[in-house]
Each structure stands twice: as C-alpha cells, then as structure tokens.
N, C-alpha and C. Protein backbone atom coordinates (compact mmCIF):
# COMPACT_ATOMS: atom_id res chain seq x y z
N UNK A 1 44.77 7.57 8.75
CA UNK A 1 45.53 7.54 7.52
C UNK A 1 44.85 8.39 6.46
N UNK A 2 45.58 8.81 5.53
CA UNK A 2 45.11 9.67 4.04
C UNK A 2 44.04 9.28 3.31
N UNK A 3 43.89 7.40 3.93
CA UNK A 3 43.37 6.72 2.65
C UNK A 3 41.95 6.57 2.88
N UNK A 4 41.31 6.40 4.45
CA UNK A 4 40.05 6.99 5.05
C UNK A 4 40.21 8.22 5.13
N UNK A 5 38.49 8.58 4.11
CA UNK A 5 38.47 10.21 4.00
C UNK A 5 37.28 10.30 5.09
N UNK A 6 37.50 11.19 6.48
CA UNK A 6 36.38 11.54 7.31
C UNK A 6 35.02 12.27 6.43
N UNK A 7 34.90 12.63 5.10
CA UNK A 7 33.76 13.34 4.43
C UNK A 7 32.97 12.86 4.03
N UNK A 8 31.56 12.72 4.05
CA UNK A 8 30.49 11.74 3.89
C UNK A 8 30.83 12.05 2.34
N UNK A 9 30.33 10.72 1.82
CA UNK A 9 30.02 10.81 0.34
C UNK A 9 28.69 11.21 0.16
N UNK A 10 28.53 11.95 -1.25
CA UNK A 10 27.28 12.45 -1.07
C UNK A 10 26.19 11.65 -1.83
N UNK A 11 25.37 11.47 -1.53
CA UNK A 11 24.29 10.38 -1.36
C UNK A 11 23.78 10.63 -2.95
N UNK A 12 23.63 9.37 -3.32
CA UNK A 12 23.25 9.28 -4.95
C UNK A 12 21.53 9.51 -4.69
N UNK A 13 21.14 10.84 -6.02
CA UNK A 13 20.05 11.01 -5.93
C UNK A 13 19.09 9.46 -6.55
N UNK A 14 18.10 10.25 -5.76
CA UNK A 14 16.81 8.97 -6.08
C UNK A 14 16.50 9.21 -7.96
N UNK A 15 16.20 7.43 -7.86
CA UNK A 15 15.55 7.18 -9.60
C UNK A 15 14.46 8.26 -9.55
N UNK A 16 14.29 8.55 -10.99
CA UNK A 16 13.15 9.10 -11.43
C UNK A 16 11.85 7.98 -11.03
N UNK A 17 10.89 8.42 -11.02
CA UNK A 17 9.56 7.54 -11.39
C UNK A 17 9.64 6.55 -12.37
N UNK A 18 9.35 5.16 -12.51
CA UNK A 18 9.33 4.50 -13.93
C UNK A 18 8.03 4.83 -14.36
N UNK A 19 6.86 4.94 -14.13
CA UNK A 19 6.13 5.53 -14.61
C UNK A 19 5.25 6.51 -14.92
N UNK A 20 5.49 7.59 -14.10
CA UNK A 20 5.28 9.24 -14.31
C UNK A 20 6.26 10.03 -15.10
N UNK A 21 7.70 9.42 -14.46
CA UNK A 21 8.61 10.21 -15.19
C UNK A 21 8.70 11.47 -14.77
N UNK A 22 7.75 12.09 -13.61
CA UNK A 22 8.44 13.12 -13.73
C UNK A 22 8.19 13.61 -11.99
N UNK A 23 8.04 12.56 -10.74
CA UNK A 23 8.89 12.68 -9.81
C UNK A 23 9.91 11.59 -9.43
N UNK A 24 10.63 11.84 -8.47
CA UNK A 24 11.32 11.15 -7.32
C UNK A 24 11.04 9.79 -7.56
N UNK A 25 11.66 8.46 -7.23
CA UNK A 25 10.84 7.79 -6.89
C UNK A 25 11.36 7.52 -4.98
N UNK A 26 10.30 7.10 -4.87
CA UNK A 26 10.23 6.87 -3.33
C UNK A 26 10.45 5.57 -2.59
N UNK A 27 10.25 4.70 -3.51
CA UNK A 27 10.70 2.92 -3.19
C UNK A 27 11.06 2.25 -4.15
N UNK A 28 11.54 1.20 -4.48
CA UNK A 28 11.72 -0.10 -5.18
C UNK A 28 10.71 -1.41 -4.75
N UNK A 29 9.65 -1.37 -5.91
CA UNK A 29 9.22 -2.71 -5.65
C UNK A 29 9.98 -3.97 -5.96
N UNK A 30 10.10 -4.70 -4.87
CA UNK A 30 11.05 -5.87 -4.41
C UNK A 30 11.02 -7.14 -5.80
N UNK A 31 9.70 -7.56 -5.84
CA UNK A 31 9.57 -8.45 -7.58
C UNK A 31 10.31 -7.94 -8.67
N UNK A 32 9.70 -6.84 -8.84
CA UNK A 32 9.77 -6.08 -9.90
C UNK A 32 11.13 -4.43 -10.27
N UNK A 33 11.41 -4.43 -9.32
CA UNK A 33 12.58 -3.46 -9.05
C UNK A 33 12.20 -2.30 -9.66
N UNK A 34 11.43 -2.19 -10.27
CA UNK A 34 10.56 -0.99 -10.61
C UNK A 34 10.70 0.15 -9.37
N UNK A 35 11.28 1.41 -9.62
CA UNK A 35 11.11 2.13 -8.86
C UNK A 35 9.77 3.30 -8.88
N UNK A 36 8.87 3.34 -8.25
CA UNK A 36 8.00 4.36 -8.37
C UNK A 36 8.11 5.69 -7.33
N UNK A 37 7.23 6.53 -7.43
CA UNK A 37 6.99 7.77 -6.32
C UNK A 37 5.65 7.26 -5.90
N UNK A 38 5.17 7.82 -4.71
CA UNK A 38 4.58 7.90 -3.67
C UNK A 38 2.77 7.31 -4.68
N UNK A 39 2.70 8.22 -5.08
CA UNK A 39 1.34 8.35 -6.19
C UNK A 39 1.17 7.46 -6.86
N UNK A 40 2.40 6.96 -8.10
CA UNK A 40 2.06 5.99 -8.73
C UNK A 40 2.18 4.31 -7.69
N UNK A 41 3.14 4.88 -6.63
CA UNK A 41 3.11 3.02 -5.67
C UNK A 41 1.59 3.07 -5.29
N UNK A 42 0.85 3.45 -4.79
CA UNK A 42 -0.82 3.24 -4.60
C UNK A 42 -1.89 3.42 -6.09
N UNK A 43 -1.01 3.97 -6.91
CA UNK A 43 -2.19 3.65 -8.31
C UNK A 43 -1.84 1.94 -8.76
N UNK A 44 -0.90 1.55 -8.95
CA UNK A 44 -0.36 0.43 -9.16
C UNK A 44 -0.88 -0.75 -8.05
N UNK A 45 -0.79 -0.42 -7.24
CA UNK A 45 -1.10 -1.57 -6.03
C UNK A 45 -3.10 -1.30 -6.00
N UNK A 46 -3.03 -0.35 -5.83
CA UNK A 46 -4.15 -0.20 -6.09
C UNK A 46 -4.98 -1.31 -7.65
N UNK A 47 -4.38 -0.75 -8.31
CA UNK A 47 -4.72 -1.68 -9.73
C UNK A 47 -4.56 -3.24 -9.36
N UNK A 48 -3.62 -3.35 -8.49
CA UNK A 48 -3.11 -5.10 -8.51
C UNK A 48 -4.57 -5.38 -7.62
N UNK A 49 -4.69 -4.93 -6.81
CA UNK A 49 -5.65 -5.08 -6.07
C UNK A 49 -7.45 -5.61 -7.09
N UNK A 50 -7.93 -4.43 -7.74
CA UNK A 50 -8.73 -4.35 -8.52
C UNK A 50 -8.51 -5.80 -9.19
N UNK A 51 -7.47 -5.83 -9.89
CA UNK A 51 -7.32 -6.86 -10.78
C UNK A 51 -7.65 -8.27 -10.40
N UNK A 52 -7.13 -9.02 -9.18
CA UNK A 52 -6.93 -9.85 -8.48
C UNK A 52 -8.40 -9.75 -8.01
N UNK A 53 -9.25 -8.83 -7.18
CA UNK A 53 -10.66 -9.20 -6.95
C UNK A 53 -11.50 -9.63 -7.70
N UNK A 54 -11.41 -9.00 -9.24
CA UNK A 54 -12.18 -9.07 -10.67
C UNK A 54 -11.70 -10.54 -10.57
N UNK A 55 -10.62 -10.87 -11.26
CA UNK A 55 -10.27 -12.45 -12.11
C UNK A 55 -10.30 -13.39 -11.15
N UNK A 56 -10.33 -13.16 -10.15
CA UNK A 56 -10.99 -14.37 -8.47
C UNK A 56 -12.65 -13.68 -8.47
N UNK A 57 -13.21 -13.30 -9.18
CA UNK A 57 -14.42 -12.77 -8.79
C UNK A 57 -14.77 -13.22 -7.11
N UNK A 58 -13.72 -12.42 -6.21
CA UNK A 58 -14.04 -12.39 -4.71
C UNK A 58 -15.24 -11.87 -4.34
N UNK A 59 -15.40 -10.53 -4.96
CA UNK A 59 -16.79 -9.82 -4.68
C UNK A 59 -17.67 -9.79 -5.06
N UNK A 60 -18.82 -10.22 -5.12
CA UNK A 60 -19.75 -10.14 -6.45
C UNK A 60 -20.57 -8.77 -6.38
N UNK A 61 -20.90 -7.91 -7.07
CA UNK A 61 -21.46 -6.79 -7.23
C UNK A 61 -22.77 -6.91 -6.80
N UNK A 62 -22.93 -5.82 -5.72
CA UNK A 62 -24.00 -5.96 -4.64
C UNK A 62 -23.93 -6.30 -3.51
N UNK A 63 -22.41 -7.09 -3.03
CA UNK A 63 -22.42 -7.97 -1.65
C UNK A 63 -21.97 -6.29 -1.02
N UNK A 64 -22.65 -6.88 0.28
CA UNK A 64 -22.24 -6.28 1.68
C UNK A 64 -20.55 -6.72 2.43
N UNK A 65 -19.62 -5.94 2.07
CA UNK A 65 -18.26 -6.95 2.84
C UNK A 65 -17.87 -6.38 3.96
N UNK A 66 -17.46 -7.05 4.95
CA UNK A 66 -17.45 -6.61 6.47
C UNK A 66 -16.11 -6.85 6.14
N UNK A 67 -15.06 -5.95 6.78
CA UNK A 67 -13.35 -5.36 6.58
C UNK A 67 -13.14 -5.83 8.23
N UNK A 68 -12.46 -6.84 8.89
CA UNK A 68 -12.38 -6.70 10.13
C UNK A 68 -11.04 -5.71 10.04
N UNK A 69 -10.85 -4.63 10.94
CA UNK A 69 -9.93 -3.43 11.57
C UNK A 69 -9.67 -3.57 12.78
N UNK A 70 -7.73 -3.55 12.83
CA UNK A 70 -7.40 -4.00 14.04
C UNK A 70 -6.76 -2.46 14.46
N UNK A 71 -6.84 -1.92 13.87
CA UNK A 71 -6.27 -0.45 14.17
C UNK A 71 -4.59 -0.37 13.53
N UNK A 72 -3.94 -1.73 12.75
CA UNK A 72 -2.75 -1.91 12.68
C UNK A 72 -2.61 -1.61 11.36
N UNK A 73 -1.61 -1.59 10.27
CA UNK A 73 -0.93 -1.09 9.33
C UNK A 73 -1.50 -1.67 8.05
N UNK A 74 -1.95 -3.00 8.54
CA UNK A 74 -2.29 -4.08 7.09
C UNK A 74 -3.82 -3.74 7.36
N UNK A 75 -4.01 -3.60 8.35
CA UNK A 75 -6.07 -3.99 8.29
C UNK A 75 -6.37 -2.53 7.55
N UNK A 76 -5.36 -1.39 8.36
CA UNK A 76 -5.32 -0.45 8.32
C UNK A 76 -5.72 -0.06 6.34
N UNK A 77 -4.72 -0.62 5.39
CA UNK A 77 -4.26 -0.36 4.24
C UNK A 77 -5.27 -1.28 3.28
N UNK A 78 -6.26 -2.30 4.00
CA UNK A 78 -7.02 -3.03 3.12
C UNK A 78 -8.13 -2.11 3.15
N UNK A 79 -8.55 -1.52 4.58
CA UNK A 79 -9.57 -1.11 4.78
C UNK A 79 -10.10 0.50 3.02
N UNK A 80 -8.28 0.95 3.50
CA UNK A 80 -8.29 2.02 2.54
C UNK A 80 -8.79 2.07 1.30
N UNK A 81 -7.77 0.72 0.78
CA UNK A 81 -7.67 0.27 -0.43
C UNK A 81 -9.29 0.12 -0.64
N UNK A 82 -10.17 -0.98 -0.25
CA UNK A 82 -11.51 -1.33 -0.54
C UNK A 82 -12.40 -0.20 -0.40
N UNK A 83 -12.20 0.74 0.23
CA UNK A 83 -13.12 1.67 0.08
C UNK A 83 -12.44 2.32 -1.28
N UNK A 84 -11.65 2.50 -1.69
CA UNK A 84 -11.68 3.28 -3.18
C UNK A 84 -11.84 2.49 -4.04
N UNK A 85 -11.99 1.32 -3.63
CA UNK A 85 -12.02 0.56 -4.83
C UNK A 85 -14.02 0.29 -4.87
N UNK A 86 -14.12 0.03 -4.04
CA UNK A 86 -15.51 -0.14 -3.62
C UNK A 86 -16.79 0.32 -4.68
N UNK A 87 -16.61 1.51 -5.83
CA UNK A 87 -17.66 2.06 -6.09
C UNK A 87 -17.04 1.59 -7.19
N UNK A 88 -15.98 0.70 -7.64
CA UNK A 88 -15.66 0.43 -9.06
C UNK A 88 -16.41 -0.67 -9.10
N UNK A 89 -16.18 -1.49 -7.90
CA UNK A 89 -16.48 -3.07 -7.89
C UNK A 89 -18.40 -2.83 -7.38
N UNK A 90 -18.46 -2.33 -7.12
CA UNK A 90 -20.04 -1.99 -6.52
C UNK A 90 -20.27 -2.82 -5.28
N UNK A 91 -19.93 -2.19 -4.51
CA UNK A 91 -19.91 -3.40 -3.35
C UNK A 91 -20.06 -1.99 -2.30
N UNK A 92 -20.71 -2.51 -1.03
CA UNK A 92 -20.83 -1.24 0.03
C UNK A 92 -19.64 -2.19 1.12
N UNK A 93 -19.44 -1.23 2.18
CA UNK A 93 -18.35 -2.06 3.52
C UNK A 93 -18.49 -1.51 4.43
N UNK A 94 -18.98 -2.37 5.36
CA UNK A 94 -18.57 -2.29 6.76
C UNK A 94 -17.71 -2.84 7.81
N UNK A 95 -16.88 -1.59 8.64
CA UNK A 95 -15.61 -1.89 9.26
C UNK A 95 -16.01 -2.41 10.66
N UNK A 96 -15.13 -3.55 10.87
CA UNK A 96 -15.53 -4.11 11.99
C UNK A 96 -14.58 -3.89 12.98
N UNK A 97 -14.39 -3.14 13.74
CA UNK A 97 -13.42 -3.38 14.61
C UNK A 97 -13.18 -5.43 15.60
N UNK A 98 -11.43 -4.86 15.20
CA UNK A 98 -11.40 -6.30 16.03
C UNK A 98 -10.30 -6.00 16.98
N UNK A 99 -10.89 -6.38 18.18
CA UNK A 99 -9.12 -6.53 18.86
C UNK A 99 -8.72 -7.79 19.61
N UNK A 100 -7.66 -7.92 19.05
CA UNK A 100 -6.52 -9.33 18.74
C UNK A 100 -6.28 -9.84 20.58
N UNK A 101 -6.71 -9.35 21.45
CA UNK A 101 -6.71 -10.13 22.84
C UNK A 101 -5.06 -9.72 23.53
N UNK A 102 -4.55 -8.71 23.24
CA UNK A 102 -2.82 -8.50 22.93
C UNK A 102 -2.79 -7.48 24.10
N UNK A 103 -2.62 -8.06 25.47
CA UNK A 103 -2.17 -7.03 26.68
C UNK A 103 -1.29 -5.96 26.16
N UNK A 104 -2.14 -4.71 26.83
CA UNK A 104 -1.05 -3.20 26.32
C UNK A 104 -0.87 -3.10 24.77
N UNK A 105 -1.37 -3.61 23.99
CA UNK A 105 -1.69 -3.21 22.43
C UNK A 105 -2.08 -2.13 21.78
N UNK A 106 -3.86 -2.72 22.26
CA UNK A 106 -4.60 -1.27 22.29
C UNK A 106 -5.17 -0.57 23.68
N UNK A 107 -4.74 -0.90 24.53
CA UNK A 107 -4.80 0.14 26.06
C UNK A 107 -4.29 1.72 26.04
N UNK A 108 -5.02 2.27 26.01
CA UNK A 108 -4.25 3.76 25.93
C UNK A 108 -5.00 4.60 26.74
C-alpha cells in the first residue's frame, strides 16, 4: 500500500556532549540520561570512581592493592581505571591473574 513507505527514515543525529559541548555524544547514562562522548564517559566515571574510594577511604595512601584479572570486561575496566587513578590516590598495584575454573573460557 501507499501508506508503508519502503525508504528508511533517516536516523536522528546523535546529542551533542552535555559536557564538552563540542563532540557527538556516544551513550546515555541510564541514572542520569546525561548524554556524553567517548572522553568525557571515562573522565566522569573515572571521577565517580576517585570520589567513592576517597569518602569510603578504601585505600589508604601507601597500601599495596592486588587487582584480581580475569581477562574479562569488568576486571578488565577496574584494572584500567586503578592504575590511572593510582598516582592520585598513592597507592602502587599488582595484577593478579585469576581464572574462574570455566571449561573453554580461557583455552585458546
């Protein structure tokens, strides 16, 4: 029929940054609907991060913290995170590999 048009509609461009302002943004944080780009979503999370170790004083300046690493996405993204954060908080880290006992996981 006339009334289905076979022509894609054309895709609504992405929000600006809410806080650069001056790229793309690349996601929507889910709480906060805040859309950011690539740069400011890891300065921000990054910060939440910082923040949350400070006001739980988790780390105390000087400790040794062992990061267990499973080779997966989350161990993967703490590991990151704490090493840049690491020389704010003064803390050194060592990565521990762990593997989770998971036939054909990590077999390669």
């Amino acid at each position: 029929s006339q009334l289905l048009s076979a022509r894609p509609q054309p895709a609504m461009p992405a929000p600006q940054c809410a806080s650069c302002h001056a790229a793309r943004a690349a996601l929507r944080r889910p709480r906060s609907g805040q859309a950011l780009c690539g740069a400011c979503f890891c300065t921000a999370f990054e910060a939440e991060v910082l923040h949350t170790v400070l006001a739980g004083r988790l780390l105390p300046p000087g400790a040794v913290v062992a990061v267990g690493a499973s080779g997966g996405k989350d161990s993967t993204v703490l590991a990151h995170v704490l090493r840049e954060l690491a020389p704010r908080l003064g803390v050194s880290l060592r990565l521990v590999a762990v593997d989770e006992g998971i036939g054909g996981y990590r077999d390669a």
